[in-house]
Protein backbone atom coordinates (compact mmCIF):
# COMPACT_ATOMS: atom_id res chain seq x y z
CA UNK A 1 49.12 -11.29 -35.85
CA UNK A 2 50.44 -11.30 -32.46
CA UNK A 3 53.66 -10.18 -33.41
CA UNK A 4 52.55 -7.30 -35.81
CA UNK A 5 51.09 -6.31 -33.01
CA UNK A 6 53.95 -5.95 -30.23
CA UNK A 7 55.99 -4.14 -33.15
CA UNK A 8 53.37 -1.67 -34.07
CA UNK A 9 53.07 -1.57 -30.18
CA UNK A 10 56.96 -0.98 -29.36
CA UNK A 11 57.10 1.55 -32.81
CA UNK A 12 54.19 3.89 -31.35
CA UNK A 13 55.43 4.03 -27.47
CA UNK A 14 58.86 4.99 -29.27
CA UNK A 15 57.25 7.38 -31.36
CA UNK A 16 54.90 8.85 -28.37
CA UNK A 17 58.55 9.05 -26.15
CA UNK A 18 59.54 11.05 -28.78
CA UNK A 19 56.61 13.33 -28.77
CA UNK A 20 57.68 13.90 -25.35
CA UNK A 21 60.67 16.13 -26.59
CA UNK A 22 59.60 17.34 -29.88
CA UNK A 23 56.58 19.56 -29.52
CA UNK A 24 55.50 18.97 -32.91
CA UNK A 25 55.19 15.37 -32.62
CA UNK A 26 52.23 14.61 -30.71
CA UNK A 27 52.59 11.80 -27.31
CA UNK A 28 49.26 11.06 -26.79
CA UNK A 29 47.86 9.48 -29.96
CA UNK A 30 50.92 7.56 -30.43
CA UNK A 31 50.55 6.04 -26.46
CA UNK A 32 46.83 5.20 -27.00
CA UNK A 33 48.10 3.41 -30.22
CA UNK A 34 50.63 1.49 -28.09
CA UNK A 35 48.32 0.58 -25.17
CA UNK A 36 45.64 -0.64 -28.09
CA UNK A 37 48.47 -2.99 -29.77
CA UNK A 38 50.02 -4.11 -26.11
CA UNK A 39 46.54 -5.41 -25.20
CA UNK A 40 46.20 -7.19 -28.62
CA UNK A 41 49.86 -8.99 -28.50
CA UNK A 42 50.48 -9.88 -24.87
CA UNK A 43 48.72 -9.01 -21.34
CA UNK A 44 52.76 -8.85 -20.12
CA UNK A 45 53.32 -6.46 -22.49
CA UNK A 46 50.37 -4.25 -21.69
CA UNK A 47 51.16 -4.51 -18.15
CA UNK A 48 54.65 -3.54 -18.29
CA UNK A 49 53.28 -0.70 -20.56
CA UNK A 50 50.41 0.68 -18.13
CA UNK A 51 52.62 1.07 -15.54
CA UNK A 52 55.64 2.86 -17.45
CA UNK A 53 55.97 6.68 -16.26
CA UNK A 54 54.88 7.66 -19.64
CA UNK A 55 51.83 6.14 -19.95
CA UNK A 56 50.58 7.03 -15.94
CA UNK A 57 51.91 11.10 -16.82
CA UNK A 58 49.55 11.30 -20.39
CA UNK A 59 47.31 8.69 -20.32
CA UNK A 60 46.26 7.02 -16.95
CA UNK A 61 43.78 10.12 -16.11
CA UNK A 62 41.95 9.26 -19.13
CA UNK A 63 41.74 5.69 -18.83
CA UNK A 64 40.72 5.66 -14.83
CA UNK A 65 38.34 9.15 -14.99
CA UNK A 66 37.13 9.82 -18.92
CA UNK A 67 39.10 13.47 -18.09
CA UNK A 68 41.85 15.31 -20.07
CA UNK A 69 43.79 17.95 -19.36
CA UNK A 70 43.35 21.02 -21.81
CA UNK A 71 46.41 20.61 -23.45
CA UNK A 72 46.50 17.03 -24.29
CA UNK A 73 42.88 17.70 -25.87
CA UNK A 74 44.31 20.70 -28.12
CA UNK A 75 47.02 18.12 -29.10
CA UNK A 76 45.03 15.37 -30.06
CA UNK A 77 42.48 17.73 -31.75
CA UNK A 78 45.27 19.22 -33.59
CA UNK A 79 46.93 16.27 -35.19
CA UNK A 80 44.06 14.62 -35.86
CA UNK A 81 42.34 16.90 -37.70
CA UNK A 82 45.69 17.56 -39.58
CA UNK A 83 45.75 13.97 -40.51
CA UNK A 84 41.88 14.29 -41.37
CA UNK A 85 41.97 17.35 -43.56
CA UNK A 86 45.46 15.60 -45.83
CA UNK A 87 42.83 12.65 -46.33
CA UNK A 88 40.16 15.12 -47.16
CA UNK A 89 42.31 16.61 -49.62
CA UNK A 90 43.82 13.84 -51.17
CA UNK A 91 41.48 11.45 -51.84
CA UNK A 92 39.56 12.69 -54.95
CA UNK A 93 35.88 10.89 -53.81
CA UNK A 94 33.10 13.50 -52.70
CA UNK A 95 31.35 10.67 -50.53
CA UNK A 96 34.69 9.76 -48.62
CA UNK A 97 35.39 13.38 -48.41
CA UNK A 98 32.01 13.80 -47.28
CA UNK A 99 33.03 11.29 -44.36
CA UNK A 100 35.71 12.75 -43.54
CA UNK A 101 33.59 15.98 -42.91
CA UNK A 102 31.47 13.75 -40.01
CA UNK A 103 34.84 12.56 -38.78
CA UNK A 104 35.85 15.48 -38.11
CA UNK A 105 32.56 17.37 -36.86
CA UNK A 106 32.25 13.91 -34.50
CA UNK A 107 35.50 14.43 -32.76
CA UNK A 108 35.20 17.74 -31.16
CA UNK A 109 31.90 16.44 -30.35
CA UNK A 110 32.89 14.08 -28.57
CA UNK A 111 36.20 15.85 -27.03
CA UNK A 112 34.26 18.63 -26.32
CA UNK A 113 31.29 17.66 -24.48
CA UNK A 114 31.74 13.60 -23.65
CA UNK A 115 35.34 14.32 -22.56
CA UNK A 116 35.92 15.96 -19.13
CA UNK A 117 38.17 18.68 -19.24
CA UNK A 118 40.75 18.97 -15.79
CA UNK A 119 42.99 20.79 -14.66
CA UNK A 120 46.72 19.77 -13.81
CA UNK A 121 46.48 20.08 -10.80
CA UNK A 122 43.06 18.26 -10.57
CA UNK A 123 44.72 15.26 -12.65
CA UNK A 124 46.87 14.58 -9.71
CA UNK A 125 44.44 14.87 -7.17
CA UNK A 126 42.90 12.22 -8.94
CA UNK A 127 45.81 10.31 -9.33
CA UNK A 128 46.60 10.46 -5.62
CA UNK A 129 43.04 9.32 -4.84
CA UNK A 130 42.73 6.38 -6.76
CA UNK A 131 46.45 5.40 -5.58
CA UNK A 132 44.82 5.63 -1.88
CA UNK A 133 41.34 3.59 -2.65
CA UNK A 134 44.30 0.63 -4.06
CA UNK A 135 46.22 1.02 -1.17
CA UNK A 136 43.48 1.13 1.45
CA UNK A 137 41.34 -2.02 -1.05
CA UNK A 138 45.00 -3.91 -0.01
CA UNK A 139 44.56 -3.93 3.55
């Protein structure tokens, strides 16, 4: 299980990298899909992972402060609910599409008002700050 793990791991940072230069590929879902599947196969992996450049730029603000920046909400909101409304209209079953429904009306909930919304510029204020607390916690 292990292994299926580190592949699905390796196949969403690859697909989140990719993200990075194709606008309508989304980074973020992809990179908390990796982080899940490090931590599940190997701590070394999901070290090496956490501190990569790609997860500290889309993810690290979330992890450390519960905050997003506007547009990494919008594109997380976006595919999601893309993915959520194909199920919706695929699958032939009122209940599940019924479910669906409180999917859906659940995650902007929760992105919306259990999700801080920052700035840029605020996300690395908060970066520097928390690199400062380490570095002083060190001395």
């Amino acid at each position: 299980m292990k292994l299926f793990f580190l592949l699905l791991g390796f196949l969403s940072a690859g697909l989140g990298a990719i993200g990075v230069l194709l606008p309508i590929l989304p980074t973020t879902p992809f990179l908390v899909l990796a982080t899940f599947c490090f931590a599940k196969s190997s701590k070394r992996f999901h070290t090496w992972f956490t501190h990569t450049s790609l997860y500290k730029k889309h993810l690290e603000s979330f992890v450390e402060h519960r905050a997003m920046t506007r547009k990494t909400k919008v594109s997380l909101l976006l595919f999601a609910s893309c993915m959520l409304v194909i199920a919706m209209i695929v699958v032939p079953v009122p209940a599940v599409r019924i479910f669906i429904g409180f999917l859906i009306v659940f995650k902007y909930y929760y992105f919306l008002f259990r999700i801080k919304t920052i700035s840029t510029e605020e996300k690395y204020e908060k970066k520097f700050f928390h690199k400062e607390m380490l570095n002083q916690n060190e001395r």
